[in-house]
N, C-alpha and C. Protein backbone atom coordinates (compact mmCIF):
# COMPACT_ATOMS: atom_id res chain seq x y z
N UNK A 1 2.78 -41.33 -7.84
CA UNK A 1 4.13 -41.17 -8.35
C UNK A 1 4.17 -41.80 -9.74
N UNK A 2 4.88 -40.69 -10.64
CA UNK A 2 4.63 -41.49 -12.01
C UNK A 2 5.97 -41.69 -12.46
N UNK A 3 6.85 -41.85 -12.82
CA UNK A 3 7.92 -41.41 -13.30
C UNK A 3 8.86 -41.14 -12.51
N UNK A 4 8.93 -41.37 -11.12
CA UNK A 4 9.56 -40.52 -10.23
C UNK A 4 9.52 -39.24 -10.15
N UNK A 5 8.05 -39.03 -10.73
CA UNK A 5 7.76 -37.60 -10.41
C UNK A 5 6.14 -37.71 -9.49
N UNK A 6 6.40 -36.94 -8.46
CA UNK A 6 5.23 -36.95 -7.24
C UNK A 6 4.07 -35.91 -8.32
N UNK A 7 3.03 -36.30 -8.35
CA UNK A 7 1.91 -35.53 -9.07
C UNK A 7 1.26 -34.98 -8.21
N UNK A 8 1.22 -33.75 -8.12
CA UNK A 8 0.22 -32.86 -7.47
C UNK A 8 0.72 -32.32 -6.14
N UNK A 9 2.11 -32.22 -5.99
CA UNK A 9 3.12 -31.55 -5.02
C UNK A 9 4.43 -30.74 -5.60
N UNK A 10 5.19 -30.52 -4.71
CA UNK A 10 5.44 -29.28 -5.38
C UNK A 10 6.95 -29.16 -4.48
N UNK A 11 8.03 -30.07 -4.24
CA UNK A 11 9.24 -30.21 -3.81
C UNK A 11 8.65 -31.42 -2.74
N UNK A 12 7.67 -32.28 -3.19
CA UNK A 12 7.60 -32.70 -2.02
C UNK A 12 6.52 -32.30 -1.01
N UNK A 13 6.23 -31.10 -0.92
CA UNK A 13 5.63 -30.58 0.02
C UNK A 13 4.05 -29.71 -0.24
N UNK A 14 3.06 -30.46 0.35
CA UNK A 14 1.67 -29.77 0.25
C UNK A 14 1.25 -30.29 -1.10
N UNK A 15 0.10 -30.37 -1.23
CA UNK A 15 -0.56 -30.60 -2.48
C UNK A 15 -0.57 -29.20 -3.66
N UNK A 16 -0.28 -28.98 -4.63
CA UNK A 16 0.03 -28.03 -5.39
C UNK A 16 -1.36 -27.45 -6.31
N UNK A 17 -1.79 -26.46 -5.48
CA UNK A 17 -3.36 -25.55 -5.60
C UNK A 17 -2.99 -24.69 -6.91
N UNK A 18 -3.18 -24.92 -7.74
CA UNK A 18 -3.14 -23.84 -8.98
C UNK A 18 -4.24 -22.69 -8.65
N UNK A 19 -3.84 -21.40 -9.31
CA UNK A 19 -4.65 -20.15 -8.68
C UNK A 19 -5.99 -20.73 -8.90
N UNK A 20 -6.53 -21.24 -9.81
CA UNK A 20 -8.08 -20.95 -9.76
C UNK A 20 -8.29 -21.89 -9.17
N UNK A 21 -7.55 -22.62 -8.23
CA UNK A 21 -8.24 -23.76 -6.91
C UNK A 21 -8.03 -22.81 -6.60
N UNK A 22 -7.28 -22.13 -5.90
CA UNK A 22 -7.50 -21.31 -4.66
C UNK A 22 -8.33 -20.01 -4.78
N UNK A 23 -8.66 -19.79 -6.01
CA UNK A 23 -10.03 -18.73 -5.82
C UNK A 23 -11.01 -19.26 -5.47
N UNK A 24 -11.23 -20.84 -6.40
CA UNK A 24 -12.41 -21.79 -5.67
C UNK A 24 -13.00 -21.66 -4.10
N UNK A 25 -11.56 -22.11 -3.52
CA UNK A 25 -11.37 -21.98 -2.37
C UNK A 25 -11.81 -20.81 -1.32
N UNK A 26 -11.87 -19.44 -1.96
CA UNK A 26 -11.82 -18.20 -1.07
C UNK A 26 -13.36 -17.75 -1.61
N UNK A 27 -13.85 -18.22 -2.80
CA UNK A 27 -14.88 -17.64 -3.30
C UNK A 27 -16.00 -18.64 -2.28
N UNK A 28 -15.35 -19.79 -2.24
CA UNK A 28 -16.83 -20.62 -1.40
C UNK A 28 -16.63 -20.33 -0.14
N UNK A 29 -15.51 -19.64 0.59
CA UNK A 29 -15.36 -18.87 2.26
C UNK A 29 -16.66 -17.93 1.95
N UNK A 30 -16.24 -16.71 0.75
CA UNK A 30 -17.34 -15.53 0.91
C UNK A 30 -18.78 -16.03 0.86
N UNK A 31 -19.17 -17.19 -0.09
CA UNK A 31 -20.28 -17.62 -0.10
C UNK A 31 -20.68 -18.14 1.03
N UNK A 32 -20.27 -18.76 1.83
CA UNK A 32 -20.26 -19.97 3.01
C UNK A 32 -20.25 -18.73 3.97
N UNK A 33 -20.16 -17.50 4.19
CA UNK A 33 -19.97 -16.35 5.14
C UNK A 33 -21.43 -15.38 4.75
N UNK A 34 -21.76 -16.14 3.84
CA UNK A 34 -22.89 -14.67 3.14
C UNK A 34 -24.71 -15.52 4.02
N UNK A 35 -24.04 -17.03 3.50
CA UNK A 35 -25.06 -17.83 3.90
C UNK A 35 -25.44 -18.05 5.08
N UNK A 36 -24.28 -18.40 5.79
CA UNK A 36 -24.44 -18.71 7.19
C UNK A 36 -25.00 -17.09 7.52
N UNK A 37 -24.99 -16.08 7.48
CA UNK A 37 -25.15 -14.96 8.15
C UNK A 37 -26.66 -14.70 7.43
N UNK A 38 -27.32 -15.22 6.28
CA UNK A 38 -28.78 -14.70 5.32
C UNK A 38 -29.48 -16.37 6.27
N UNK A 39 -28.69 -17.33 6.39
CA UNK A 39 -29.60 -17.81 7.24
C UNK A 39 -29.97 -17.59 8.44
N UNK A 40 -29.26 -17.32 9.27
CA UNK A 40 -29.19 -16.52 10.69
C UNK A 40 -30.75 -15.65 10.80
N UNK A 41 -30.06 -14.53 9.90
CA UNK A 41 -30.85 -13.17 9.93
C UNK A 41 -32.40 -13.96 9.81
N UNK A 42 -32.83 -14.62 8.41
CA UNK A 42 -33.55 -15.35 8.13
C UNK A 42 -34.81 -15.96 9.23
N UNK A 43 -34.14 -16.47 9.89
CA UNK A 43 -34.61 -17.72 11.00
C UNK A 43 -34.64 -16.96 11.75
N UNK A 44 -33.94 -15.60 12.39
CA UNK A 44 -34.46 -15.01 13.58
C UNK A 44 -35.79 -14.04 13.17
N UNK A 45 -36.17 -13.42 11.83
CA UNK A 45 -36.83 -12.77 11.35
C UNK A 45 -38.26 -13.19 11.41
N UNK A 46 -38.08 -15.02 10.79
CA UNK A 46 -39.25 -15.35 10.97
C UNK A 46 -39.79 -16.09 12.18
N UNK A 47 -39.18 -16.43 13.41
CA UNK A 47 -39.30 -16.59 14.23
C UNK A 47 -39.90 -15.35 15.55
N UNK A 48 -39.13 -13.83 15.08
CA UNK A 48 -39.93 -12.71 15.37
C UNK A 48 -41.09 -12.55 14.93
N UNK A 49 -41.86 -12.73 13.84
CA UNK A 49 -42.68 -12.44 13.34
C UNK A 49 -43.70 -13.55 14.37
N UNK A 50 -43.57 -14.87 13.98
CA UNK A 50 -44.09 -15.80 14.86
C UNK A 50 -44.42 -15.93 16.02
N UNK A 51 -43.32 -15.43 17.14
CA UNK A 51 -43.60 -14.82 18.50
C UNK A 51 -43.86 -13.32 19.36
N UNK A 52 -43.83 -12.56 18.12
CA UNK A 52 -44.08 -11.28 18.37
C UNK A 52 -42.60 -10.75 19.54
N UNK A 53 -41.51 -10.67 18.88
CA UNK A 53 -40.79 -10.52 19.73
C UNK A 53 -39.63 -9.32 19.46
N UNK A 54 -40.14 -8.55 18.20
CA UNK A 54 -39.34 -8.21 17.21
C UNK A 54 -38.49 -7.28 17.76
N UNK A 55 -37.17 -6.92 18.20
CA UNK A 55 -36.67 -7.47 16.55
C UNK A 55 -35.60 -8.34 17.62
N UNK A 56 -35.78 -8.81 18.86
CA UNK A 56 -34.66 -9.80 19.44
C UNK A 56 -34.15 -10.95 18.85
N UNK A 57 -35.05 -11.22 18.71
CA UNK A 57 -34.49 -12.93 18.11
C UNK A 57 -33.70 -12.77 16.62
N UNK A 58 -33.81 -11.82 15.96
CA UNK A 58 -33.83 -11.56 14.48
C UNK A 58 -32.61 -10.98 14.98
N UNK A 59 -32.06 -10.16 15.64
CA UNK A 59 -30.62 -9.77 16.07
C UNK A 59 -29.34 -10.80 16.62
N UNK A 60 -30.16 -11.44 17.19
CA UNK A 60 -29.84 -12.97 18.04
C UNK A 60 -29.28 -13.59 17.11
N UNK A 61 -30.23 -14.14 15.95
CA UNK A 61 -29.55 -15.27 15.12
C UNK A 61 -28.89 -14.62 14.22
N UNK A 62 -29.10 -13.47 13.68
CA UNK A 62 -27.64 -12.84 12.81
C UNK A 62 -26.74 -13.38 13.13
N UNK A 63 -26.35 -13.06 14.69
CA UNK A 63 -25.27 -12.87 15.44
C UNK A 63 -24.98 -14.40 15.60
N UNK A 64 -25.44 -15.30 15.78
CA UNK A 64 -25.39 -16.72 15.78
C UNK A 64 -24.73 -17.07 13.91
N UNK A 65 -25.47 -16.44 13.07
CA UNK A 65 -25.23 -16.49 11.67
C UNK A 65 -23.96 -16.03 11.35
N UNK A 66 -23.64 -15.11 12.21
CA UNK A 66 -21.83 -14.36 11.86
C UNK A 66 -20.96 -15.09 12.27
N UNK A 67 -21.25 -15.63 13.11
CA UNK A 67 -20.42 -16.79 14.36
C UNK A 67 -20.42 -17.50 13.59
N UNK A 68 -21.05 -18.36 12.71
CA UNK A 68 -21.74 -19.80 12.12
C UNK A 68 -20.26 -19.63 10.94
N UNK A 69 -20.29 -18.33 10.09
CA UNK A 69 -19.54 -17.85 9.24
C UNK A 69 -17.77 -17.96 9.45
N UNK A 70 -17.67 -17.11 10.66
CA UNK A 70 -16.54 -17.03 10.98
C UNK A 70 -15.85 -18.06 11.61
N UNK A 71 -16.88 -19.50 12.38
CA UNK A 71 -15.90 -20.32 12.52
C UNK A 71 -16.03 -21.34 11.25
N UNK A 72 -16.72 -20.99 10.09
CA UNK A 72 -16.26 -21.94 8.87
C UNK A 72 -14.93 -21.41 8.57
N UNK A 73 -14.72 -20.03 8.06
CA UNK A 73 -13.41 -19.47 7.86
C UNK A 73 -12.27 -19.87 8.43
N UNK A 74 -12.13 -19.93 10.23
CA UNK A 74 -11.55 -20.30 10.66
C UNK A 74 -11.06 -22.22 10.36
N UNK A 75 -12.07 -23.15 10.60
CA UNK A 75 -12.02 -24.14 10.15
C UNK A 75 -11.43 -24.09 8.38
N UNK A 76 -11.39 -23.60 7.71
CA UNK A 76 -10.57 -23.68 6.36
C UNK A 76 -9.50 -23.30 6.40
N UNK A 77 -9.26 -22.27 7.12
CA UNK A 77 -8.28 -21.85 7.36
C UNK A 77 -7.28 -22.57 7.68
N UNK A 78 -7.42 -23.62 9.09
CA UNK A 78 -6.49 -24.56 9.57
C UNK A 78 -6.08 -25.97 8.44
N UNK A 79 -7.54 -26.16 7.57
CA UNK A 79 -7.46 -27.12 7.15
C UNK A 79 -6.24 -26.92 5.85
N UNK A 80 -6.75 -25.70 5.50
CA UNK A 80 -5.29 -24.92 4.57
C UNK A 80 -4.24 -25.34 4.78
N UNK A 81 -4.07 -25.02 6.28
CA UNK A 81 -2.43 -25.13 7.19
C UNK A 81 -1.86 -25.82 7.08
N UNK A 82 -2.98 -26.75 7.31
CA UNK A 82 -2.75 -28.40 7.31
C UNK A 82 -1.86 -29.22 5.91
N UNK A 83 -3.10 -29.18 5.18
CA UNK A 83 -2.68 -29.11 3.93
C UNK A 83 -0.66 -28.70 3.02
N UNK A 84 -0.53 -27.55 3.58
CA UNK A 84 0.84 -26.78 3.89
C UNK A 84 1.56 -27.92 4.11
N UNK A 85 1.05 -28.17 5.43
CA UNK A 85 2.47 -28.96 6.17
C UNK A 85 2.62 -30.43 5.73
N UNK A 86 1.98 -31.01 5.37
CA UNK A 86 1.74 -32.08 5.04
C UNK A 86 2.68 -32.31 3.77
């Protein structure tokens, strides 16, 4: 509080995200969704190769990798919320 003015809110309420925080924000979801899913694929690929199992495991951890993705999203998501209400 400087002045009787609250810095970095916005009536009071939530911390005040100027647009290019919140592209920050959505651009490191897509990245954080690209990764979790290139590591997945990744680790099941070379783990097929390793056990001769192809292509199960390499389908497996995608699918572990999409999951990995979608509950980061989800987790930002709330933390967003949060953020909001606060």
């Amino acid at each position: 509080m400087q002045g009787g003015v609250t810095i970095g809110k916005i009536g009071g309420k939530g911390p005040d995200l100027s647009p290019w925080r919140r592209i920050g924000i959505l651009a490191n979801l897509g990245i954080a969704m690209v990764a979790a899913t290139a590591i997945g694929l990744a680790l099941g690929y070379q783990l097929d190769k390793w056990l001769k199992t192809s292509p199960w495991l390499m389908i497996l951890f995608l699918l572990f990798g999409i999951a990995a993705g979608f509950i980061n999203v989800f987790r930002e998501a709330n933390r967003s919320k949060e953020r909001e209400e606060d």
